[in-house]
C-alpha atoms as a PDB file:
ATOM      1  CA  UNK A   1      83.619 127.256  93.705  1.00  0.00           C
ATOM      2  CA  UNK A   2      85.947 129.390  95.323  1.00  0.00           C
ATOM      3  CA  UNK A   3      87.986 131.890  93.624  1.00  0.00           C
ATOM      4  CA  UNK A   4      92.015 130.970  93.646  1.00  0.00           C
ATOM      5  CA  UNK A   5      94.167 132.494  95.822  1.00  0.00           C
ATOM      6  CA  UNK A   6      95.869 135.452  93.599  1.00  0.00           C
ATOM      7  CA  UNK A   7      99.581 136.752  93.991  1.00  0.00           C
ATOM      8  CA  UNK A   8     100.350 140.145  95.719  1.00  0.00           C
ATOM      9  CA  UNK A   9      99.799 142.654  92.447  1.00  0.00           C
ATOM     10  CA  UNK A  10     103.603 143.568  92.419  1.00  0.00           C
ATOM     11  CA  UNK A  11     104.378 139.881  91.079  1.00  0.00           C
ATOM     12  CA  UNK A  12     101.720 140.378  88.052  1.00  0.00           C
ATOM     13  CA  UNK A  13     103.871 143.556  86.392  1.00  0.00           C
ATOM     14  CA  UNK A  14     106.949 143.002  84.539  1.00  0.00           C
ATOM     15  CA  UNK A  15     109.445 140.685  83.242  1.00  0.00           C
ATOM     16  CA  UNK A  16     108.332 138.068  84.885  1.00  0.00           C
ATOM     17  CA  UNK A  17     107.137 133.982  83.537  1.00  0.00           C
ATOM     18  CA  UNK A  18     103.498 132.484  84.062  1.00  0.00           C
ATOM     19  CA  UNK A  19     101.788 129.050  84.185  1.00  0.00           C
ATOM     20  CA  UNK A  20      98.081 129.494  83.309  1.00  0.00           C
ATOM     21  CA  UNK A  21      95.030 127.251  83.446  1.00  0.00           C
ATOM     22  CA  UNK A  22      91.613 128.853  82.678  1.00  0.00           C
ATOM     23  CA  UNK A  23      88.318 126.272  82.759  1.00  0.00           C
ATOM     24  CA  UNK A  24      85.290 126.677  80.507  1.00  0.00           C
ATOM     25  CA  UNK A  25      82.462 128.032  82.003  1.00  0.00           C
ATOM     26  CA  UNK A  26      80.690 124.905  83.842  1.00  0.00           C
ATOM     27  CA  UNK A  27      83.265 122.969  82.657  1.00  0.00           C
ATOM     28  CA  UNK A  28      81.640 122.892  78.585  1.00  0.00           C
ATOM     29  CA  UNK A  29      83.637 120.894  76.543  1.00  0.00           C
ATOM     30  CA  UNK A  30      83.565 124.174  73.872  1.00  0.00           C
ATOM     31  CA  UNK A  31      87.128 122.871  72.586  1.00  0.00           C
ATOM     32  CA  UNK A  32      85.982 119.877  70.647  1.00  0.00           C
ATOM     33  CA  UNK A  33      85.847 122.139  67.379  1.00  0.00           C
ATOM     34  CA  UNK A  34      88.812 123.088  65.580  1.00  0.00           C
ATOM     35  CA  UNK A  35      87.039 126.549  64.641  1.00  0.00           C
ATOM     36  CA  UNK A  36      86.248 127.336  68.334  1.00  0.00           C
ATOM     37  CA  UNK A  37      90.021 126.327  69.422  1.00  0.00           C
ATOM     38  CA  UNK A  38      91.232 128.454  66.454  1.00  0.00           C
ATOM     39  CA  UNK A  39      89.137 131.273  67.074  1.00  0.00           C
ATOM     40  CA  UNK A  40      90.322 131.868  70.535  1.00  0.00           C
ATOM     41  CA  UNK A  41      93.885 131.395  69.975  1.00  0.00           C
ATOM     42  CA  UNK A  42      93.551 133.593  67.633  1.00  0.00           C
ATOM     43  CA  UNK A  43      92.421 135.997  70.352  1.00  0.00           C
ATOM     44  CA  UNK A  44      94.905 135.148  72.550  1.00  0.00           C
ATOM     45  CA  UNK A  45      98.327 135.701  70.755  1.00  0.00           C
ATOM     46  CA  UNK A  46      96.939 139.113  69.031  1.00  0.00           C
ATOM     47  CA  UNK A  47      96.111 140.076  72.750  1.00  0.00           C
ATOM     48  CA  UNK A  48      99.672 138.668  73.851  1.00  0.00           C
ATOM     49  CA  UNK A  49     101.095 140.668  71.041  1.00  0.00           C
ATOM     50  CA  UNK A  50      99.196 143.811  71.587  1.00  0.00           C
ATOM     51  CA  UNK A  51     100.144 143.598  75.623  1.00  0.00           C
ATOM     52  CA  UNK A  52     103.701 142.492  75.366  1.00  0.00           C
ATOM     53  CA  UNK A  53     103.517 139.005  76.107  1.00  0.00           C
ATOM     54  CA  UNK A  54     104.400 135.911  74.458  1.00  0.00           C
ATOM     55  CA  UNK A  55     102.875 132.476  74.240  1.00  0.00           C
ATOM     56  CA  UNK A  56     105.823 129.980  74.909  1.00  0.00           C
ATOM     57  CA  UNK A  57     103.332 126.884  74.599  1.00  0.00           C
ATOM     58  CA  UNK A  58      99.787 126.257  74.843  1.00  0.00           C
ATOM     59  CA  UNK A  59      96.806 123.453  74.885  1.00  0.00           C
ATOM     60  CA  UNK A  60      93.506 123.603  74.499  1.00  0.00           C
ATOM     61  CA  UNK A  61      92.211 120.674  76.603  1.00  0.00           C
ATOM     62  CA  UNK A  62      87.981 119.949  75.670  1.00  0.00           C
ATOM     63  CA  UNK A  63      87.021 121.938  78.827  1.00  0.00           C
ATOM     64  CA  UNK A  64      90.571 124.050  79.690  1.00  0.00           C
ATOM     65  CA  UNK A  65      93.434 126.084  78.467  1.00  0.00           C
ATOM     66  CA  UNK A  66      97.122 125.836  79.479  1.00  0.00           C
ATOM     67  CA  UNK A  67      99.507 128.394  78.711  1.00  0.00           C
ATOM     68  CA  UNK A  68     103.197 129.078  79.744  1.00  0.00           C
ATOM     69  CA  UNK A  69     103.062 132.695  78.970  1.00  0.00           C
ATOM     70  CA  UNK A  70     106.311 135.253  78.792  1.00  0.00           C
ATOM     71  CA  UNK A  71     106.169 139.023  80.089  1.00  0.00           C
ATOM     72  CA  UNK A  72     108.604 140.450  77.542  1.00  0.00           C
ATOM     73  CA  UNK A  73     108.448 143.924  78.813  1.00  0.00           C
ATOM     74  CA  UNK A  74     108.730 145.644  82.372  1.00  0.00           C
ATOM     75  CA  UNK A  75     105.530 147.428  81.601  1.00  0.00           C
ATOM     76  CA  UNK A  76     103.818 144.227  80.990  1.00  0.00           C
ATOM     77  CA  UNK A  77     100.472 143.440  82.933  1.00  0.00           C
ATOM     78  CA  UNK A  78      99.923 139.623  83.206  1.00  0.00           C
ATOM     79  CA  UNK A  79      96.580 140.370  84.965  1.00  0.00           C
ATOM     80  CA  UNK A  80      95.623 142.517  82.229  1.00  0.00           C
ATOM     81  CA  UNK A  81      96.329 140.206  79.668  1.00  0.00           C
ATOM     82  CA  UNK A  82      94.309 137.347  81.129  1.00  0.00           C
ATOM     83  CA  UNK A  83      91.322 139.603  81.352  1.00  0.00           C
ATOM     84  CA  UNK A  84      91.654 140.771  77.828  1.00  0.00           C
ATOM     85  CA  UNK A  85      92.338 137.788  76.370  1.00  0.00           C
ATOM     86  CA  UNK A  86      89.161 136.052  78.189  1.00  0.00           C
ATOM     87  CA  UNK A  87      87.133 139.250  77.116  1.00  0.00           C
ATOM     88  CA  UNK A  88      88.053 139.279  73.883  1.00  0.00           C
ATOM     89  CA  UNK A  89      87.860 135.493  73.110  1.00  0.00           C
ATOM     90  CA  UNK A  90      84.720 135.123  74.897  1.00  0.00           C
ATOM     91  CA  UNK A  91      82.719 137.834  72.849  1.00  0.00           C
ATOM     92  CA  UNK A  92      83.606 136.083  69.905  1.00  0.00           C
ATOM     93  CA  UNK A  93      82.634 132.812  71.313  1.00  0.00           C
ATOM     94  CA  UNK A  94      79.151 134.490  72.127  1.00  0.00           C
ATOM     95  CA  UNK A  95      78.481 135.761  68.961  1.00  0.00           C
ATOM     96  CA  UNK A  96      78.842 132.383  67.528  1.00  0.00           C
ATOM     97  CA  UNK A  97      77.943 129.801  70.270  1.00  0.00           C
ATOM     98  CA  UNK A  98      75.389 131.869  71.573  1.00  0.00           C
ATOM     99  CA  UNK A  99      76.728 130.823  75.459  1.00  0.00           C
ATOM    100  CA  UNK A 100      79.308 132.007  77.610  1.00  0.00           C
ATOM    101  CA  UNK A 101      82.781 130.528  77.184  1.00  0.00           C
ATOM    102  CA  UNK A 102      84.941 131.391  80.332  1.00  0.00           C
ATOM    103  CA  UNK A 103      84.855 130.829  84.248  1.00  0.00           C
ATOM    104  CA  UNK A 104      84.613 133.571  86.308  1.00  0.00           C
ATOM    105  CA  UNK A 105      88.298 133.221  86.943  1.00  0.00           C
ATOM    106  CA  UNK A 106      91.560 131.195  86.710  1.00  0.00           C
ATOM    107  CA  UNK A 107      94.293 129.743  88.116  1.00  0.00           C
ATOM    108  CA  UNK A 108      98.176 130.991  87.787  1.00  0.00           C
ATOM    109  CA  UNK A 109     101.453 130.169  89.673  1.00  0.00           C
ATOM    110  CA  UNK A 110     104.822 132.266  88.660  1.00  0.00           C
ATOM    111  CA  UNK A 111     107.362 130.544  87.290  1.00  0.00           C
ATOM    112  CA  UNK A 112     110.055 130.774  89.948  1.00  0.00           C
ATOM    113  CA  UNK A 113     113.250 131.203  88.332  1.00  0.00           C
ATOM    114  CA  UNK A 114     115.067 127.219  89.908  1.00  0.00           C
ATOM    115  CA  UNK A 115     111.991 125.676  88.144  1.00  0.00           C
ATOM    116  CA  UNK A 116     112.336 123.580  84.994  1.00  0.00           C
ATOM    117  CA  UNK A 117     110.951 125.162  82.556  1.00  0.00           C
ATOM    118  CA  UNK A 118     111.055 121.916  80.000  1.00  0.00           C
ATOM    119  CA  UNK A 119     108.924 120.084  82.799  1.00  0.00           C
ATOM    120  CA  UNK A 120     106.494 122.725  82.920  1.00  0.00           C
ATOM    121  CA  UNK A 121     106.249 122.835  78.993  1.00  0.00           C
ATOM    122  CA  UNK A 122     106.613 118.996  79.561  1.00  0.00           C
ATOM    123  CA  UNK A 123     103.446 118.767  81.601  1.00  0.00           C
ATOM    124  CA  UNK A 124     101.046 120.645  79.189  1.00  0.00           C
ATOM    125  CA  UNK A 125     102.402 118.953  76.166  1.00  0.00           C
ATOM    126  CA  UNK A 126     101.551 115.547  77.905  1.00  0.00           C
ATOM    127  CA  UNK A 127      98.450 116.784  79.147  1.00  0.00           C
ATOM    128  CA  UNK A 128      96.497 115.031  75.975  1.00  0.00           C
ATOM    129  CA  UNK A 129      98.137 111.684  76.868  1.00  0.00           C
ATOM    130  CA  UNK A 130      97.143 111.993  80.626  1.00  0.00           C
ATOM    131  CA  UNK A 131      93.621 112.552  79.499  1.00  0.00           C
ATOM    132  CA  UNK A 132      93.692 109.417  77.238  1.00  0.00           C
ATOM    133  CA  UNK A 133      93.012 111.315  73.927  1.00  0.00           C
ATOM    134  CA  UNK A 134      96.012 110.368  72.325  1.00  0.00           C
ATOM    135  CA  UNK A 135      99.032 108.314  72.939  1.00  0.00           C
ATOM    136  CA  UNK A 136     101.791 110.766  71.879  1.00  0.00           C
ATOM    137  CA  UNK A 137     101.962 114.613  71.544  1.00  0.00           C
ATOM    138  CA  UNK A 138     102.254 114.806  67.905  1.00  0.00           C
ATOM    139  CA  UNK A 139      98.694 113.266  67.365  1.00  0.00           C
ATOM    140  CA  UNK A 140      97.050 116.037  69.713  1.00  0.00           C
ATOM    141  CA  UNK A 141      96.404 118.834  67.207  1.00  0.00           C
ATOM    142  CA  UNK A 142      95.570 121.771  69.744  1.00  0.00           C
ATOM    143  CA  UNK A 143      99.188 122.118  71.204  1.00  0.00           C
ATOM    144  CA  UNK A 144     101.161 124.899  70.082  1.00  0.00           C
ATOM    145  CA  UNK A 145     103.486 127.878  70.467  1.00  0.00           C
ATOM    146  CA  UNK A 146     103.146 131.755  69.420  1.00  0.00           C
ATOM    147  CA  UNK A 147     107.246 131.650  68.958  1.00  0.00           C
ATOM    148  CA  UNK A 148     108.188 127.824  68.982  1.00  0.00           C
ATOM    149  CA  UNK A 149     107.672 125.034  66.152  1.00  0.00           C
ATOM    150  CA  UNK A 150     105.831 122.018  67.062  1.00  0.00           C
ATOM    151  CA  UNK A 151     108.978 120.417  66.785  1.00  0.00           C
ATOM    152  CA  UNK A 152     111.218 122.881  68.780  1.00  0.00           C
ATOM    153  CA  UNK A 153     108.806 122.555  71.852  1.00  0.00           C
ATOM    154  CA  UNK A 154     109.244 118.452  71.614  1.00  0.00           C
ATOM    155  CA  UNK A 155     112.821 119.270  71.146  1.00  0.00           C
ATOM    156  CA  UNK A 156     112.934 121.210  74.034  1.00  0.00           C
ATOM    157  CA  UNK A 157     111.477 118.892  76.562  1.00  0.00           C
ATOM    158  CA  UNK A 158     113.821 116.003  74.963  1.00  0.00           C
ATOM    159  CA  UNK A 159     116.872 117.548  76.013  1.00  0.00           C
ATOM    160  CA  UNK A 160     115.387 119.483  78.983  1.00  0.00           C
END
């Protein structure tokens, strides 16, 4: 598998918006367990915390992440984050699981200022349904935000 295309390293510093996917490693299904979902996110929003970032919605698909993720300083590092956050998560996944969690890399696009945000958030929400695990977002438990109610996000797309 090839590695995806990356943006030039200005656009990865600063006050900027993110769409993130990141796969398991060979595609595992590691997010079947509540623990293992909770443990990472875990993870994740003390490493978004601790590098300035914020979490606007995520989903923890059986063999993927999605994230909409917020720089919310100029000094912020998206690329940094990503590699902490898989470093970090991952090393407690080993210790437990006893096998790697991550794929080498991942895949992120910029959110371009004349995008909809609500579609974006709209899409990841959804993704549960399009994967026939549930018929409405509200029954998919591993959907979330580090700054957003349940509700809010579903709110949010509604009126978006």
């Amino acid at each position: 598998m090839s590695r995806p295309r990356r943006l030039d390293a200005i656009e990865y510093v600063g006050l900027r918006q993110y769409y993130l996917t990141i796969c398991t490693y060979q595609r595992g299904r590691n997010f079947i367990d509540p623990d293992t979902i909770a443990l990472v996110r875990t993870q994740f929003l003390r490493v978004a915390i601790d590098e300035q970032f914020e979490i606007l919605v995520y989903c923890f698909m059986p063999d993927h992440l999605h994230a909409v993720v917020t720089a919310r300083s100029a000094a912020a590092d998206f690329q940094r984050f990503v590699r902490l956050a898989k470093q970090r998560s991952g090393f407690r996944f080993v210790q437990g699981a006893g096998r790697r969690l991550w794929q080498k890399s991942y895949f992120d696009r910029a959110v371009r200022s004349d995008e909809s945000l609500p579609n974006i958030v709209k899409y990841i929400v959804e993704n549960p349904i399009r994967a026939g695990l549930v018929a409405a977002p509200a029954e998919y438990p591993h959907w979330g935000s580090q700054a957003y109610s349940r509700e809010a996000i579903l709110e949010f797309i509604a009126n978006g």
